[in-house]
Protein backbone atom coordinates (compact mmCIF):
# COMPACT_ATOMS: atom_id res chain seq x y z
CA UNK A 1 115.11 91.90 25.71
CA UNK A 2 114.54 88.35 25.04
CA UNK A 3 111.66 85.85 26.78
CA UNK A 4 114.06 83.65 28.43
CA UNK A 5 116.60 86.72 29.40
CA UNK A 6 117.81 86.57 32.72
CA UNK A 7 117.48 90.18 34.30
CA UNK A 8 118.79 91.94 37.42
CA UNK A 9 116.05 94.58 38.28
CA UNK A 10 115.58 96.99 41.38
CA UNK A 11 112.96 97.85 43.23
CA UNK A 12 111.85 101.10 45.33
CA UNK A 13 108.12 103.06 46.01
CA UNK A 14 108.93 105.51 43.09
CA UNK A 15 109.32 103.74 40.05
CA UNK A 16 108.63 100.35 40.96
CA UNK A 17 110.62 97.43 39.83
CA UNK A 18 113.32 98.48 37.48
CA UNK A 19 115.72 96.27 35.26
CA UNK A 20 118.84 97.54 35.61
CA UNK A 21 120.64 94.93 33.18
CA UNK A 22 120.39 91.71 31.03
CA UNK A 23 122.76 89.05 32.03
CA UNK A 24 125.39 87.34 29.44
CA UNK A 25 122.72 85.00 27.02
CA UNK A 26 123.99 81.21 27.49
CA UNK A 27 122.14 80.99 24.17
CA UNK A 28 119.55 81.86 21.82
CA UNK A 29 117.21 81.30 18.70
CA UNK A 30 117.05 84.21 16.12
CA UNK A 31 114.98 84.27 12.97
CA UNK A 32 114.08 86.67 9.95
CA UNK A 33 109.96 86.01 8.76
CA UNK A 34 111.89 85.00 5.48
CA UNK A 35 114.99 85.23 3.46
CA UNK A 36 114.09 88.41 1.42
CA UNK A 37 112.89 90.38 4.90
CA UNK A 38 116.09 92.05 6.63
CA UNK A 39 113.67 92.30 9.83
CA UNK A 40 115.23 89.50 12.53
CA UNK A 41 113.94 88.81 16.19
CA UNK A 42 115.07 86.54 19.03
CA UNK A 43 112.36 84.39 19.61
CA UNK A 44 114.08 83.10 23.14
CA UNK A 45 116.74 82.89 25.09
CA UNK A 46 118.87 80.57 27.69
CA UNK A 47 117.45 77.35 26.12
CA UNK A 48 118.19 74.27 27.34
CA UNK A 49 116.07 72.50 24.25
CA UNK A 50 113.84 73.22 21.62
CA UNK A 51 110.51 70.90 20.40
CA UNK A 52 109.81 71.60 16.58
CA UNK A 53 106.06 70.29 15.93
CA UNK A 54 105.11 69.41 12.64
CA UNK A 55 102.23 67.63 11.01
CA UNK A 56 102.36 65.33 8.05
CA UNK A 57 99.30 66.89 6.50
CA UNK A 58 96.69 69.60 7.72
CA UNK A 59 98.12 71.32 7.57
CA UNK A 60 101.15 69.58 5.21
CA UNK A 61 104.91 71.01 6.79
CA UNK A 62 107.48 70.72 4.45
CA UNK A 63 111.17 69.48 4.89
CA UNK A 64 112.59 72.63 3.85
CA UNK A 65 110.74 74.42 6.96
CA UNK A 66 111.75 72.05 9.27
CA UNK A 67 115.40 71.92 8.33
CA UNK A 68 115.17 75.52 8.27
CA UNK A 69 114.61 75.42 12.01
CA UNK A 70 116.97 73.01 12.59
CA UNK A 71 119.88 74.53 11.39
CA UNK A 72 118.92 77.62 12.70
CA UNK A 73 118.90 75.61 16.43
CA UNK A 74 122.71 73.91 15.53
CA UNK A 75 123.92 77.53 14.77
CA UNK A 76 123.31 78.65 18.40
CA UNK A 77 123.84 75.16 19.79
CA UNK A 78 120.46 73.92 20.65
CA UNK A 79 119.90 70.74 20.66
CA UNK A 80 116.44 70.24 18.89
CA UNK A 81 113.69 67.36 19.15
CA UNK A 82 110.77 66.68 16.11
CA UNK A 83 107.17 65.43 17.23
CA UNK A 84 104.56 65.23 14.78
CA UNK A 85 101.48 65.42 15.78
CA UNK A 86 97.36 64.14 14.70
CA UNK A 87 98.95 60.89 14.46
CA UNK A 88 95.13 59.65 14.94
CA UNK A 89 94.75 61.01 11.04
CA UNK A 90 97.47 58.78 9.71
CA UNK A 91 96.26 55.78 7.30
CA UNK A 92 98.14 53.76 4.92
CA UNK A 93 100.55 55.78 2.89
CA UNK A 94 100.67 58.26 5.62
CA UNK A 95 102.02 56.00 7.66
CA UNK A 96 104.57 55.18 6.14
CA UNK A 97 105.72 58.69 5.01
CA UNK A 98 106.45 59.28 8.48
CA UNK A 99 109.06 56.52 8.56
CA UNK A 100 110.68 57.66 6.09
CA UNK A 101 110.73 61.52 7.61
CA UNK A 102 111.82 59.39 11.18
CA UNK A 103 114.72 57.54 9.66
CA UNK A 104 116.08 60.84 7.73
CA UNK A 105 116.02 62.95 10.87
CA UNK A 106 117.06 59.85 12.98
CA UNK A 107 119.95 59.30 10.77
CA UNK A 108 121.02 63.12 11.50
CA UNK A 109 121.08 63.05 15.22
CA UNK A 110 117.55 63.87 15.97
CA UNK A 111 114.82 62.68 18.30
CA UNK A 112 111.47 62.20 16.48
CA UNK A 113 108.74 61.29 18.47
CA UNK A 114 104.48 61.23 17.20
CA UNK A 115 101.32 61.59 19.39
CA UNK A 116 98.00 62.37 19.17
CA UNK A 117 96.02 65.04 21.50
CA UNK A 118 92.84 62.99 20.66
CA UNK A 119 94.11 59.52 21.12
CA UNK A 120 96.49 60.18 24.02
CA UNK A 121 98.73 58.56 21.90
CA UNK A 122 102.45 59.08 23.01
CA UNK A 123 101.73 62.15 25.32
CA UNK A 124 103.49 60.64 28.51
CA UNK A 125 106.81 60.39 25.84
CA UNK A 126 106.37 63.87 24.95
CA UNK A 127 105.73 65.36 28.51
CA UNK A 128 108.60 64.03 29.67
CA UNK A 129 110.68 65.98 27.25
CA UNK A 130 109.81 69.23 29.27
CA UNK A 131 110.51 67.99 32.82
CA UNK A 132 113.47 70.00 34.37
CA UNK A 133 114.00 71.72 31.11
CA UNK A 134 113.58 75.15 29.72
CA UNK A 135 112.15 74.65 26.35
CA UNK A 136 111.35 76.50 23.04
CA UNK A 137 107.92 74.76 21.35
CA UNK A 138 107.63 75.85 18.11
CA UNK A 139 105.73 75.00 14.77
CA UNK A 140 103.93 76.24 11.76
CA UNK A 141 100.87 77.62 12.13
CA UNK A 142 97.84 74.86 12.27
CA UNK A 143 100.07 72.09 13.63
CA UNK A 144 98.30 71.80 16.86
CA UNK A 145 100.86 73.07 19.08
CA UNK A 146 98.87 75.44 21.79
CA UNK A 147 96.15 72.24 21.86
CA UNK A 148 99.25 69.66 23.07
CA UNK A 149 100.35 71.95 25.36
CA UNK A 150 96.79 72.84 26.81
CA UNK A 151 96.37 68.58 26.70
CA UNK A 152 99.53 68.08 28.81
CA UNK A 153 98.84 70.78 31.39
CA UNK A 154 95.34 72.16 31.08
CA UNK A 155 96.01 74.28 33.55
CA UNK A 156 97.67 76.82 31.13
CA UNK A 157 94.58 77.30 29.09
CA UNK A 158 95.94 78.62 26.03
CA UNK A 159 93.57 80.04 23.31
CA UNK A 160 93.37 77.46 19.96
CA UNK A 161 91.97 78.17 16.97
CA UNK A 162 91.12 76.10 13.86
CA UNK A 163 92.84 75.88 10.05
CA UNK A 164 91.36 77.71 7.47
CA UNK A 165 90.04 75.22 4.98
CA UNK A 166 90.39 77.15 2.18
CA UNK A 167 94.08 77.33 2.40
CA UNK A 168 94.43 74.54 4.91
CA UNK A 169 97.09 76.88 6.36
CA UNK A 170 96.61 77.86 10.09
CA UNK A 171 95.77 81.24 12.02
CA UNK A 172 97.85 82.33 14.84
CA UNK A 173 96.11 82.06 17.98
CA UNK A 174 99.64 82.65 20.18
CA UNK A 175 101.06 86.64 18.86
CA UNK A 176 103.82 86.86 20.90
CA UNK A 177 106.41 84.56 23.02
CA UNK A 178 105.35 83.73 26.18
CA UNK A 179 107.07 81.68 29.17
CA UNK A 180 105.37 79.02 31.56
CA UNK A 181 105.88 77.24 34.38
CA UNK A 182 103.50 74.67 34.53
CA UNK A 183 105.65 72.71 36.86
CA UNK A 184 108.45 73.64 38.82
CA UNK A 185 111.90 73.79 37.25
CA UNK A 186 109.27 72.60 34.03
CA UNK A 187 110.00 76.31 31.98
CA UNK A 188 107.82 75.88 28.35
CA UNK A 189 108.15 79.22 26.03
CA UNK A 190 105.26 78.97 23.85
CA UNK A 191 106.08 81.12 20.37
CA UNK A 192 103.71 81.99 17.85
CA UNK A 193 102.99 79.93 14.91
CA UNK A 194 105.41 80.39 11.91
CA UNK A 195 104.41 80.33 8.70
CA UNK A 196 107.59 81.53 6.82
CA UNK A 197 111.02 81.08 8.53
CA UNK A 198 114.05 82.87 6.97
CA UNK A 199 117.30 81.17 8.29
CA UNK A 200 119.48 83.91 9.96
CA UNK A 201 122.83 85.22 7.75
CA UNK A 202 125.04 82.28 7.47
CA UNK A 203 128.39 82.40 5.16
CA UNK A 204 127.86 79.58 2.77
CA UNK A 205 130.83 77.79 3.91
CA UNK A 206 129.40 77.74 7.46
CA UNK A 207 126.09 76.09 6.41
CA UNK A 208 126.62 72.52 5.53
CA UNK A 209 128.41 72.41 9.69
CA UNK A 210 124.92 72.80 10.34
CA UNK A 211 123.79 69.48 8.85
CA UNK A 212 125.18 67.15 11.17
CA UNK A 213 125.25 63.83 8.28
CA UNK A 214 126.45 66.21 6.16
CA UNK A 215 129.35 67.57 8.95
CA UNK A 216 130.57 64.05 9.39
CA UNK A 217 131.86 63.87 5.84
CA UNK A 218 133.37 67.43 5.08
CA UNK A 219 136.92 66.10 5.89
CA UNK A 220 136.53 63.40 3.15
CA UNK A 221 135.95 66.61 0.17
CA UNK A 222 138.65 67.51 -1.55
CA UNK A 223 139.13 71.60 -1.28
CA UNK A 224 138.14 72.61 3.07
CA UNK A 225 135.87 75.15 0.97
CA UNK A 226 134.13 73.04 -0.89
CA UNK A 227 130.23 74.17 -1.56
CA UNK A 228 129.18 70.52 -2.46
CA UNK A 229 127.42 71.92 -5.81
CA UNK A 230 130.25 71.78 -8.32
CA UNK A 231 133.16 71.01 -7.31
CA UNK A 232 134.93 67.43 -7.85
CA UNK A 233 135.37 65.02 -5.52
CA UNK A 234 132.41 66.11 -3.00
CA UNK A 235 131.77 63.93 -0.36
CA UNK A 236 128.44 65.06 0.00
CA UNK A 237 127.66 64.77 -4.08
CA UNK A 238 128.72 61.36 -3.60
CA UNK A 239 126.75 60.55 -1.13
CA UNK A 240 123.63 61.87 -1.97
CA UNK A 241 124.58 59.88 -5.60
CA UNK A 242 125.21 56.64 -3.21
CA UNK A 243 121.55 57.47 -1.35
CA UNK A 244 123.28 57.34 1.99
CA UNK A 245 122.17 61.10 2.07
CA UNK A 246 118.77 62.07 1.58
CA UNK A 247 118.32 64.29 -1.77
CA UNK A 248 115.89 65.94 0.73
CA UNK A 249 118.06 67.50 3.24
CA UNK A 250 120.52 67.92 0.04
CA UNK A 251 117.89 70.11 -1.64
CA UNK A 252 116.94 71.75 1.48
CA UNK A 253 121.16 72.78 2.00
CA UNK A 254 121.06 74.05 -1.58
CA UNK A 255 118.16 75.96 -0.67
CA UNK A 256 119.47 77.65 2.23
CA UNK A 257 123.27 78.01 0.15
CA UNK A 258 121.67 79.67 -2.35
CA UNK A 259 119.39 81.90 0.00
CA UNK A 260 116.05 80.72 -1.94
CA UNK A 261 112.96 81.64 -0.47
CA UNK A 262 110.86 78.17 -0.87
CA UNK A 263 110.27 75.32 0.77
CA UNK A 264 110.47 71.42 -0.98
C-alpha cells in the first residue's frame, strides 16, 4: 500500500478499523534508489500533479536527475512542474544559468517557476500550484523542500535540517512519504529527499515517448525503431546537430537508453 491509495476499511470493537481492500490506482510514481539496485517502491499514488524542486547550486542538481524524474512522471502520466528554489543566492552567471535551464524545460512542455523562502520571492505563484490538487513534492536532498513547505503553511511544522558542507550534499530530514492536508481539498505528499533516482524498467524504444521535444519528431526518423544513436536519418540526431534540441536532454536520453548510472 501506497500514500495516496484509496482504501475501503471496516470497523468493529474487536479489531478495530480494518482495510479490507485497495481501490483501482488512477496513477502512480515508482522508482528504484538507482539503476544498478533491483529494489523499486511507489513513492505515491492517485496524483493529480507532481512539484520537482531543484536548486541551481547548494546543493548543485544536475539535469540528468531532474530528467530522470521527469520521465519517470510522463511514464505514469503525471503531469510535472520544476521550481527552483534560494533564488535569493543567485548573482550574475547564476542568473543566467537558470534561463537557460527555464527555456530547455519550457521548450519541453514544462512549468518552471523560482522563489525564495527568505525573500518571499514567488511563494504566492508556487502556493497556488497546490490549491485543489493532490500533489507529489519531491527533490534531492538539501534543496530546501520541507523549509518551502513549512514557509507556505507553517502550520505543518516539518523538521529541516542543514547541508553538510563537506559534501555540500543534503541529509534527509523527511524518511518516509507522508500526506497533508493543510487546506481542504489542498492534499501535499511530502517524500523524502532523493539523492540517487534509478528510472523504473523502460524498453529502449519506449524511452525517447517520454521526452516530449523529442516525441514530437519520432514520425520524421526513418525506421519507427529508431534509437536516435546510430542510425541514419534521425530526427533527433539532426536536431540536436541543428541546436533546436538541447545536447542536454540528448545526453540525459542516452543516459537513461543505455541504463548508465550518472548524472551530467
Amino acid at each position: 500500500m501506497a500514500v495516496g491509495d484509496r482504501v475501503n476499511f471496516d470497523h468493529d470493537t474487536h479489531h478495530g478499523t480494518v482495510i479490507t481492500a485497495i481501490q483501482q490506482r488512477r496513477n502512480y510514481i515508482i522508482r528504484r534508489s538507482t539503476n544498478l539496485s533491483k529494489q523499486t517502491h511507489i513513492l505515491a499514488a492517485n496524483l493529480d500533479q507532481a512539484v520537482l524542486v531543484a536548486t541551481l547550486f547548494y546543493p548543485k542538481v544536475s539535469l540528468g536527475f531532474i530528467d530522470r524524474f521527469l520521465v519517470t512522471a510522463e511514464a505514469y502520466g503525471i503531469p510535472t512542474h520544476l521550481v527552483f528554489n534560494k533564488d535569493d543566492m543567485w548573482q550574475g552567471e547564476v542568473v543566467d544559468i537558470y534561463e537557460e535551464y527555464k527555456a530547455i524545460y519550457e521548450n519541453a512542455g514544462y512549468s518552471v517557476y523560482h522563489c525564495s523562502t527568505l525573500s518571499g520571492n514567488g511563494l504566492d505563484e508556487i502556493k497556488a500550484l497546490f490549491t485543489d490538487k493532490t500533489t507529489l513534492i519531491s527533490g534531492f536532498s538539501g534543496v530546501g523542500k520541507s523549509t518551502l513547505l513549512n514557509t507556505l503553511y507553517p502550520e505543518l511544522q516539518l523538521k529541516t535540517g542543514t547541508l553538510s558542507h563537506f559534501s555540500q550534499k543534503g541529509k534527509h530530514t523527511t524518511t518516509f512519504a507522508e500526506l497533508f492536508e493543510p487546506i481542504l481539498r489542498t492534499r501535499i505528499i511530502d517524500t523524502p529527499g532523493i539523492k540517487e533516482l534509478g528510472v523504473i524498467e523502460l524498453e529502449g524504444a519506449e524511452i525517447s515517448h517520454f521526452f516530449p521535444e523529442m516525441k514530437a519528431l519520432l514520425a520524421n526518423c526513418k525506421f519507427h525503431n529508431c534509437t536516435h544513436q546510430h542510425e541514419p536519418s534521425c530526427a533527433i540526431k539532426a536536431a540536436v546537430d541543428a541546436e533546436t534540441l538541447p545536447y542536454d536532454r540528448y545526453k540525459s536520453y542516452l543516459s537513461i537508453l543505455n541504463n548508465e548510472d550518472q548524472y551530467n
